[in-house]
N, C-alpha and C. Protein backbone atom coordinates (compact mmCIF):
# COMPACT_ATOMS: atom_id res chain seq x y z
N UNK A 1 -34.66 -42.66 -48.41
CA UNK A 1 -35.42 -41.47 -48.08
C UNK A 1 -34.54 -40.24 -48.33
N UNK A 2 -35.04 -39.37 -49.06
CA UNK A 2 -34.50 -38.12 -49.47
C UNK A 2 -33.92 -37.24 -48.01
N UNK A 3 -33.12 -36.47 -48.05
CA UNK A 3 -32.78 -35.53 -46.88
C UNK A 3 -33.42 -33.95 -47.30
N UNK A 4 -33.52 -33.32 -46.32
CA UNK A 4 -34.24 -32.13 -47.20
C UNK A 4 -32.55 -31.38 -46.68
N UNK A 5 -32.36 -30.20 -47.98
CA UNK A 5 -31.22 -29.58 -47.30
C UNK A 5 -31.79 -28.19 -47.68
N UNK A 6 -30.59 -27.63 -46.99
CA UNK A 6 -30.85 -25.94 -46.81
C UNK A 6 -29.96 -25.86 -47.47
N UNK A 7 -29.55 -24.46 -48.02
CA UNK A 7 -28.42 -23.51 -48.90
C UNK A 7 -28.78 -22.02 -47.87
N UNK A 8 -27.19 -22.10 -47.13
CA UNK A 8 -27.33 -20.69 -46.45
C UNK A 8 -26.52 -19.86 -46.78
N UNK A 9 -26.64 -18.61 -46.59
CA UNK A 9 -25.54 -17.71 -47.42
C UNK A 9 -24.82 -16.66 -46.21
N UNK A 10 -24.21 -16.30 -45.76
CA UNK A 10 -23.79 -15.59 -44.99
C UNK A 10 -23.71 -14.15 -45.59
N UNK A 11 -24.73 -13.31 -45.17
CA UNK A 11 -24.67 -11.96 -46.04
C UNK A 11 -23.75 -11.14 -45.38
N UNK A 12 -22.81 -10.46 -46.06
CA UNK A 12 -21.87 -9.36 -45.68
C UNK A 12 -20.81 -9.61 -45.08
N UNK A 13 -20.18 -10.43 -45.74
CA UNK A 13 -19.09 -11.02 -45.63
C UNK A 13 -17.85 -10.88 -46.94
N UNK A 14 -18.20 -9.80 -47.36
CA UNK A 14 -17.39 -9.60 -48.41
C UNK A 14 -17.63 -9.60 -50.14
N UNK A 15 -17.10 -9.57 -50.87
CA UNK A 15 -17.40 -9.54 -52.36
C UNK A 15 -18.00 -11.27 -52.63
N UNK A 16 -17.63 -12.10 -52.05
CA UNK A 16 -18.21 -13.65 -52.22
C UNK A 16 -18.42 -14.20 -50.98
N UNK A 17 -19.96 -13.69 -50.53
CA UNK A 17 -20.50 -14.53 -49.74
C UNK A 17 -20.37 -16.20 -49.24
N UNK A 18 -20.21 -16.34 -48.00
CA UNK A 18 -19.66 -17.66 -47.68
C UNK A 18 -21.34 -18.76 -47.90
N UNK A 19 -21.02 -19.25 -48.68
CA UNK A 19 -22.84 -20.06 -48.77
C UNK A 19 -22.17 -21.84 -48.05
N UNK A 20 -22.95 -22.07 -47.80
CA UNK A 20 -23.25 -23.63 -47.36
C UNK A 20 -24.08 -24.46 -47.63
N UNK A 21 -24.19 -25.68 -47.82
CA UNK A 21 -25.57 -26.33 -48.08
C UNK A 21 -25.71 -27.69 -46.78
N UNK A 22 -26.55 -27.61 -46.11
CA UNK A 22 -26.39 -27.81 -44.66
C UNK A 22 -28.03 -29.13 -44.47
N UNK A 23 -28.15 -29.81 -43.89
CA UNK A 23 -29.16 -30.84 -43.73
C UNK A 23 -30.45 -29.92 -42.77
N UNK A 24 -31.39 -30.22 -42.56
CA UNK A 24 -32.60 -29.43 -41.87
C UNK A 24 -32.20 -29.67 -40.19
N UNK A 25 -31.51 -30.47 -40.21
CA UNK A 25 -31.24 -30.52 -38.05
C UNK A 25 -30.41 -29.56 -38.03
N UNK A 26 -29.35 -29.14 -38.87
CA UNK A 26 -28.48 -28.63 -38.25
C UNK A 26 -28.69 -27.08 -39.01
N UNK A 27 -29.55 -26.61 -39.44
CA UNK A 27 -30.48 -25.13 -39.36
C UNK A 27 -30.44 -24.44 -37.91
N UNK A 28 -31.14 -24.86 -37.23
CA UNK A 28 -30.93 -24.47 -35.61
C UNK A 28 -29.89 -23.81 -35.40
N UNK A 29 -28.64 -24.71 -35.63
CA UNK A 29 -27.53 -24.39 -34.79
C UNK A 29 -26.96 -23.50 -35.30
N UNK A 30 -26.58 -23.23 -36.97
CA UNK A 30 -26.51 -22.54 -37.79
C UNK A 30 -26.97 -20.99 -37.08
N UNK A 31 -28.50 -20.70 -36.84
CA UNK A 31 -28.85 -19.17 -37.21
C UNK A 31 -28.95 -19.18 -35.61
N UNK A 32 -28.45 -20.30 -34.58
CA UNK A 32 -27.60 -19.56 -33.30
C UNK A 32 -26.53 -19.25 -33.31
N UNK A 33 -25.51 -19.83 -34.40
CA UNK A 33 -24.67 -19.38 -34.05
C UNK A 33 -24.35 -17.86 -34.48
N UNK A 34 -24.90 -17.91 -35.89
CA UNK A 34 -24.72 -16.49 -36.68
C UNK A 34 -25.64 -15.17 -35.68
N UNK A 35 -26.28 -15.65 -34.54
CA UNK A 35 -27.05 -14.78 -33.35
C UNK A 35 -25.90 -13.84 -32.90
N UNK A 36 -25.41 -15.01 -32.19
CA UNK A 36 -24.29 -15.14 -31.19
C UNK A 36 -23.09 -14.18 -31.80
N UNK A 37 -22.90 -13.92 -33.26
CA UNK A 37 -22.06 -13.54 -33.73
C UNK A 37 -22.44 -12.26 -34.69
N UNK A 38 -23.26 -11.71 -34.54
CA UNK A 38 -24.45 -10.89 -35.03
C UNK A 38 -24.39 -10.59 -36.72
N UNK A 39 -24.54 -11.89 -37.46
CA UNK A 39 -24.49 -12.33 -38.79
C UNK A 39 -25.97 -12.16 -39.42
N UNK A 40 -25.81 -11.69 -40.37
CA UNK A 40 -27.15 -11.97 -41.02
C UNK A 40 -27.10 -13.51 -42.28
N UNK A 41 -28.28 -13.99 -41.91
CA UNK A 41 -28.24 -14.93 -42.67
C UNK A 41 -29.46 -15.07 -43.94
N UNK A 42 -29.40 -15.61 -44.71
CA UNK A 42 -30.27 -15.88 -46.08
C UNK A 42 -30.58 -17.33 -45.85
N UNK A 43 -31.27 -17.67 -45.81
CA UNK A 43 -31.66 -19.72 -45.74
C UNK A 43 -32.58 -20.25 -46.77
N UNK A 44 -32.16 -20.51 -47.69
CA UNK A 44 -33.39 -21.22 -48.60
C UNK A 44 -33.41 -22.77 -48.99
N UNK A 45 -34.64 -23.52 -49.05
CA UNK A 45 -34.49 -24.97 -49.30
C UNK A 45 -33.64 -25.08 -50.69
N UNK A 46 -32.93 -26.21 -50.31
CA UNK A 46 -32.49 -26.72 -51.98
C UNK A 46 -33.84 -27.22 -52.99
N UNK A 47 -33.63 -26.71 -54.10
CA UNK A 47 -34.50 -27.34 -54.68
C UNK A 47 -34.03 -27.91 -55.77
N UNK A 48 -32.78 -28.33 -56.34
CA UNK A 48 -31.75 -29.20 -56.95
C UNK A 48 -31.27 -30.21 -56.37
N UNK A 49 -30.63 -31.20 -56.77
CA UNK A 49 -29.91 -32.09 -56.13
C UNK A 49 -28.49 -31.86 -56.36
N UNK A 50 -27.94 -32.73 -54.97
CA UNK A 50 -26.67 -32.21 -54.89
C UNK A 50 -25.75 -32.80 -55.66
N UNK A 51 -24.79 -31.91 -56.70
CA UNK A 51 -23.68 -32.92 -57.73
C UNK A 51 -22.53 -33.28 -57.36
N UNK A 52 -21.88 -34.88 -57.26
CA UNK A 52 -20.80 -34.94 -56.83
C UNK A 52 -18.96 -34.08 -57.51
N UNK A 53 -18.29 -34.13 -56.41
CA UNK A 53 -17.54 -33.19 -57.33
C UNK A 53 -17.22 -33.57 -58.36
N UNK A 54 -16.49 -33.19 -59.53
CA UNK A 54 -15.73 -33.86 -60.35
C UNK A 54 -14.61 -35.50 -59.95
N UNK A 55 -13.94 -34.43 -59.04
CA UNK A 55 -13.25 -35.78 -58.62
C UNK A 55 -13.35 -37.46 -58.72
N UNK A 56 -15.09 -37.22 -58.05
CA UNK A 56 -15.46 -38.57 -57.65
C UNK A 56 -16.24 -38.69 -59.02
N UNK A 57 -16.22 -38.49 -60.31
CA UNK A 57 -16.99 -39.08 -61.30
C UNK A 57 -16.63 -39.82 -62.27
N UNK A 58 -17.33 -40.87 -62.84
CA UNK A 58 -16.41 -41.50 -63.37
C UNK A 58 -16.12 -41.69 -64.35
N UNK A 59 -14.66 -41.54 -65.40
CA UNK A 59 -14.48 -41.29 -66.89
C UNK A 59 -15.18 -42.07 -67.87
């Protein structure tokens, strides 16, 4: 079964925004915490799949 994920971006945080790509439970906790810390946030579904790094691929 597929996971649905989010891609969040932390706006105004500098010349390169801190982005994340985060699972749908843990959304919640995410835009409490950025509350709590008075962050603005951007949240959009992934609509790509996620690529492993280089590292792990194989020659």
């Amino acid at each position: 079964m597929a996971v649905q994920l989010y891609e969040i971006t932390c706006l105004g945080t500098g010349p390169d925004p801190d982005v994340r790509t985060v699972e749908a439970g843990e959304v919640a906790a995410v835009i409490t915490h950025a509350g709590e810390h008075g962050m603005q946030l951007r949240i959009r579904p992934c609509t790509r799949p996620l690529q492993r790094p280089d590292t792990e691929r194989e020659a």
